[in-house]
C-alpha atoms as a PDB file:
ATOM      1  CA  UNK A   1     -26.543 -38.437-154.281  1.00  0.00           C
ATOM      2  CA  UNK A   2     -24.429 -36.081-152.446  1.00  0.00           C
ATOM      3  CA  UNK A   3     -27.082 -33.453-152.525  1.00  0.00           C
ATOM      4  CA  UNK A   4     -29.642 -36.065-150.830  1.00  0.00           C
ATOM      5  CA  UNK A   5     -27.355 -37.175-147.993  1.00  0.00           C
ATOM      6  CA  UNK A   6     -25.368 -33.409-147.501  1.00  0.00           C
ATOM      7  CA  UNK A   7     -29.359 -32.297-146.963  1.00  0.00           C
ATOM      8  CA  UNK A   8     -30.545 -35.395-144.578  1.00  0.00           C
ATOM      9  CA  UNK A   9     -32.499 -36.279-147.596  1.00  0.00           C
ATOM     10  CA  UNK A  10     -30.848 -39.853-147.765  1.00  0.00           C
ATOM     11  CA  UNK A  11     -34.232 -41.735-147.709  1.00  0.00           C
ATOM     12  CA  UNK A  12     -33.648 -45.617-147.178  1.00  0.00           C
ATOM     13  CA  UNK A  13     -35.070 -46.490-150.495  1.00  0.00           C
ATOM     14  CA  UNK A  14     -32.487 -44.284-152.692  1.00  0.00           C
ATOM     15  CA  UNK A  15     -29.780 -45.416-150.048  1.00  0.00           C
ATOM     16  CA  UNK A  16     -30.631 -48.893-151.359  1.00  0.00           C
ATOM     17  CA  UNK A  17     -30.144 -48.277-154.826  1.00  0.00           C
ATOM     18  CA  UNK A  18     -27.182 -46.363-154.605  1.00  0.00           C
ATOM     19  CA  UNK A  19     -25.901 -49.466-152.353  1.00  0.00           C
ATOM     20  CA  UNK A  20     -26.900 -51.788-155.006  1.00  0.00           C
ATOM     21  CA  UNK A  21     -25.093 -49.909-157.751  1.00  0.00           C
ATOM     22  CA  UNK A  22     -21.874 -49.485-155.223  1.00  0.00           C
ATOM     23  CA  UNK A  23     -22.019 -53.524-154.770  1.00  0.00           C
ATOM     24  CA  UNK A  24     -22.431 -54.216-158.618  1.00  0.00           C
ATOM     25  CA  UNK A  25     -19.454 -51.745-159.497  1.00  0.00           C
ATOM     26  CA  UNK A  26     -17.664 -52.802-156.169  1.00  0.00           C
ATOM     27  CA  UNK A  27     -13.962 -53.908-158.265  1.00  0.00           C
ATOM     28  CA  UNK A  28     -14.060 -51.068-160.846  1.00  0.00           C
ATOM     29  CA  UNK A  29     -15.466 -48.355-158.092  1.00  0.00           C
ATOM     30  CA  UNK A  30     -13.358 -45.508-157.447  1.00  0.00           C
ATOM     31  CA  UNK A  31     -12.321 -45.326-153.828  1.00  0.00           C
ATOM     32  CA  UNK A  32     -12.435 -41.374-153.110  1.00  0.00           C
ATOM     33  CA  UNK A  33     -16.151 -41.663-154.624  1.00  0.00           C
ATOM     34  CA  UNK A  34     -17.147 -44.043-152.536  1.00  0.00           C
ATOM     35  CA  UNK A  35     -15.214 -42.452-149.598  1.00  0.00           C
ATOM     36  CA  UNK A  36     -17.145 -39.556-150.421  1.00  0.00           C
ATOM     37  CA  UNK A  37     -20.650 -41.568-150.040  1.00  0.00           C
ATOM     38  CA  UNK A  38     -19.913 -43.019-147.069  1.00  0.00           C
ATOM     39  CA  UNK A  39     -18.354 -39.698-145.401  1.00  0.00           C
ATOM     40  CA  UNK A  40     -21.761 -38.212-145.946  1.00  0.00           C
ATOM     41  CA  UNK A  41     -23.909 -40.654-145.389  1.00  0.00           C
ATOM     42  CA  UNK A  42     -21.923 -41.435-141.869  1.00  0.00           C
ATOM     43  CA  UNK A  43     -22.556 -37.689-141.343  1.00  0.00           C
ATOM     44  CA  UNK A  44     -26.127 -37.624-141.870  1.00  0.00           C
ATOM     45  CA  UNK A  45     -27.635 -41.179-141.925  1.00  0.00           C
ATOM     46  CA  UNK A  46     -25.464 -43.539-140.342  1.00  0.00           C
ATOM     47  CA  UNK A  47     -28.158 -45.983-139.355  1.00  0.00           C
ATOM     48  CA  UNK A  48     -28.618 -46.552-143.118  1.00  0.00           C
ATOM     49  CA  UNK A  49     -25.344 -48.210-143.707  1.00  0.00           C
ATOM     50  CA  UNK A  50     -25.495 -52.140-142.988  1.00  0.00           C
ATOM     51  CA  UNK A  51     -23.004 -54.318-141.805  1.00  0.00           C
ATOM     52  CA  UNK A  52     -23.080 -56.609-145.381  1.00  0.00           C
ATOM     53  CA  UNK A  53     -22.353 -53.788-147.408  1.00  0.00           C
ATOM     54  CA  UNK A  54     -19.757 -52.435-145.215  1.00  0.00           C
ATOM     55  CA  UNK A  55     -18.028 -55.884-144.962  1.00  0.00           C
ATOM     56  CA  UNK A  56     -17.933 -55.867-148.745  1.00  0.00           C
ATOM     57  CA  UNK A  57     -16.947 -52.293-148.943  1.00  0.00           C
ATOM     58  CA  UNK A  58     -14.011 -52.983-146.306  1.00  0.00           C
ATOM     59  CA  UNK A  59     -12.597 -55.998-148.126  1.00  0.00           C
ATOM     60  CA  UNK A  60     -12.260 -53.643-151.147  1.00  0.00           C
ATOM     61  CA  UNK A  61     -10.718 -51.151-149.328  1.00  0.00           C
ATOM     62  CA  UNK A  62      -7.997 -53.328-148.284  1.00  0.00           C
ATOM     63  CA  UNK A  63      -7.486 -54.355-151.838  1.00  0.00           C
ATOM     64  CA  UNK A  64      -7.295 -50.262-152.876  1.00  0.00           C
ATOM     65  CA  UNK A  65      -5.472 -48.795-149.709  1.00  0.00           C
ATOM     66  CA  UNK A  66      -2.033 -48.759-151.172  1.00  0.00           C
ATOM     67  CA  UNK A  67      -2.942 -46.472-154.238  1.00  0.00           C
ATOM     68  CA  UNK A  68      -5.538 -44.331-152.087  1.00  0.00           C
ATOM     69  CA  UNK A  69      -4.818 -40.741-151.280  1.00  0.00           C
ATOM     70  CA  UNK A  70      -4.418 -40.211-147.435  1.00  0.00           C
ATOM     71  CA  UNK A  71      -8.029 -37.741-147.862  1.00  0.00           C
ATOM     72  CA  UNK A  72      -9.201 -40.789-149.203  1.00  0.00           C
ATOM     73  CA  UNK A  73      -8.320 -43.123-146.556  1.00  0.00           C
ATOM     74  CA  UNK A  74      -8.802 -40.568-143.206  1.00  0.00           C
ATOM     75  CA  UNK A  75     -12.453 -40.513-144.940  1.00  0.00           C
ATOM     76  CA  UNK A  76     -13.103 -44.258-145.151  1.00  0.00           C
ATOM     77  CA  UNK A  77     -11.185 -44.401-141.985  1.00  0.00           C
ATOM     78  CA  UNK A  78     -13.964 -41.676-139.973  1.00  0.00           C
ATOM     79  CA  UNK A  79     -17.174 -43.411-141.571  1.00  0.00           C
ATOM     80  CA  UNK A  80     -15.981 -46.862-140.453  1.00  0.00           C
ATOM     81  CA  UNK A  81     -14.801 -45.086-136.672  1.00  0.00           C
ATOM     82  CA  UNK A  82     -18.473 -43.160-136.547  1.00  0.00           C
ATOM     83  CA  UNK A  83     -20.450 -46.266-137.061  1.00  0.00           C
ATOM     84  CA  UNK A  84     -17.955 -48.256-135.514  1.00  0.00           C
ATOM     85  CA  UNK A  85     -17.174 -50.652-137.973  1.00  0.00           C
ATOM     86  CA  UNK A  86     -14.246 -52.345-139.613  1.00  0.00           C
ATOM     87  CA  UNK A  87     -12.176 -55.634-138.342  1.00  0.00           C
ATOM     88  CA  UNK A  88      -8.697 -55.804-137.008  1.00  0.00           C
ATOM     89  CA  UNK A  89      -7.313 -56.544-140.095  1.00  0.00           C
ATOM     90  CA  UNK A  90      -8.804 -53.147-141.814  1.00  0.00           C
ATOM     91  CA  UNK A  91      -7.802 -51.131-138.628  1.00  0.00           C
ATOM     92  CA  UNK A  92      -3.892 -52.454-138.793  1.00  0.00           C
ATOM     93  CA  UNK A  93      -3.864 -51.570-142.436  1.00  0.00           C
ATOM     94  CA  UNK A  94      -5.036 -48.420-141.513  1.00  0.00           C
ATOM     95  CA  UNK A  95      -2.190 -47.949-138.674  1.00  0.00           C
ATOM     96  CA  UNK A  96       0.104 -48.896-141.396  1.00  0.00           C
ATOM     97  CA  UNK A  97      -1.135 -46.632-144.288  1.00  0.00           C
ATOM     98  CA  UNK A  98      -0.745 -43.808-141.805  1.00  0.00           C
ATOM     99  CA  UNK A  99       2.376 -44.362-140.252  1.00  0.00           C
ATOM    100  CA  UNK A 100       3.743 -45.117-143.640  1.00  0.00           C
ATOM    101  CA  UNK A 101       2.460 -41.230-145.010  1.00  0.00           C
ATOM    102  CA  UNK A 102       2.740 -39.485-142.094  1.00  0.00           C
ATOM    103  CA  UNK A 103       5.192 -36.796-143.402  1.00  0.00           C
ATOM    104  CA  UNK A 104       2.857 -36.667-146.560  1.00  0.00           C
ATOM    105  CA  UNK A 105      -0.511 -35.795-144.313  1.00  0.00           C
ATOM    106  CA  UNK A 106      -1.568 -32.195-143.858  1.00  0.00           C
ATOM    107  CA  UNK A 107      -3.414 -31.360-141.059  1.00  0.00           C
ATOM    108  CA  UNK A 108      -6.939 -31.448-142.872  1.00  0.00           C
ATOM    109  CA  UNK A 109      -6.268 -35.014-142.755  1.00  0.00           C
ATOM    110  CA  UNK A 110      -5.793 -35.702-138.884  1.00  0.00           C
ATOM    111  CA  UNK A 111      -7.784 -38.220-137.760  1.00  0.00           C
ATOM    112  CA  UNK A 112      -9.363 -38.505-134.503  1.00  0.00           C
ATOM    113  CA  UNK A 113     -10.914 -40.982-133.355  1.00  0.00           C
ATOM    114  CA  UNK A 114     -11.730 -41.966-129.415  1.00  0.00           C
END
């Protein structure tokens, strides 16, 4: 998967089966994977990810955010940013997750969004 979408080979029939098996998965999904498909896929297909899945993919995060890494949340964080996405409820927790690791974050994990 990474190899389709780090190549702009994301095609929107294998980004629909990947989303499917993301959906199904959804509660036992690992956060930095998914993090990880979304970073690239904001990167090099943006247009491919729908508001439904990330709805469904931001009510998960909030469930996950206090045992994710801070790579793993500054990457959820940029994909929902790029394709501007994400409630006020997911962009609090977000303030708060960051605030609350600030003296934990390295620079790598800056986030910047305008």
């Amino acid at each position: 998967v990474f190899a389709f979408a780090n190549r702009d080979r994301m095609t929107p029939e294998l980004w629909v089966i990947l989303e499917e098996l993301i959906l199904k998965t959804l509660p036992e999904f690992r956060s930095d994977l998914y993090a990880t498909i979304l970073l690239s896929v904001t990167k090099t297909s943006p247009e491919l990810l729908r508001p439904a899945f990330l709805s469904r993919v931001e009510a998960d995060v909030l469930t996950k955010m206090t045992s994710m890494t801070t790579r793993t949340a500054s990457n959820i964080a940029w994909s929902f940013a790029k394709v501007e996405a994400g409630g006020d409820r997911l962009w609090t927790a977000f303030e708060k997750f960051f605030i609350a690791r600030h003296n934990d974050m390295k620079s790598t994990h800056v986030l910047c969004v305008d």
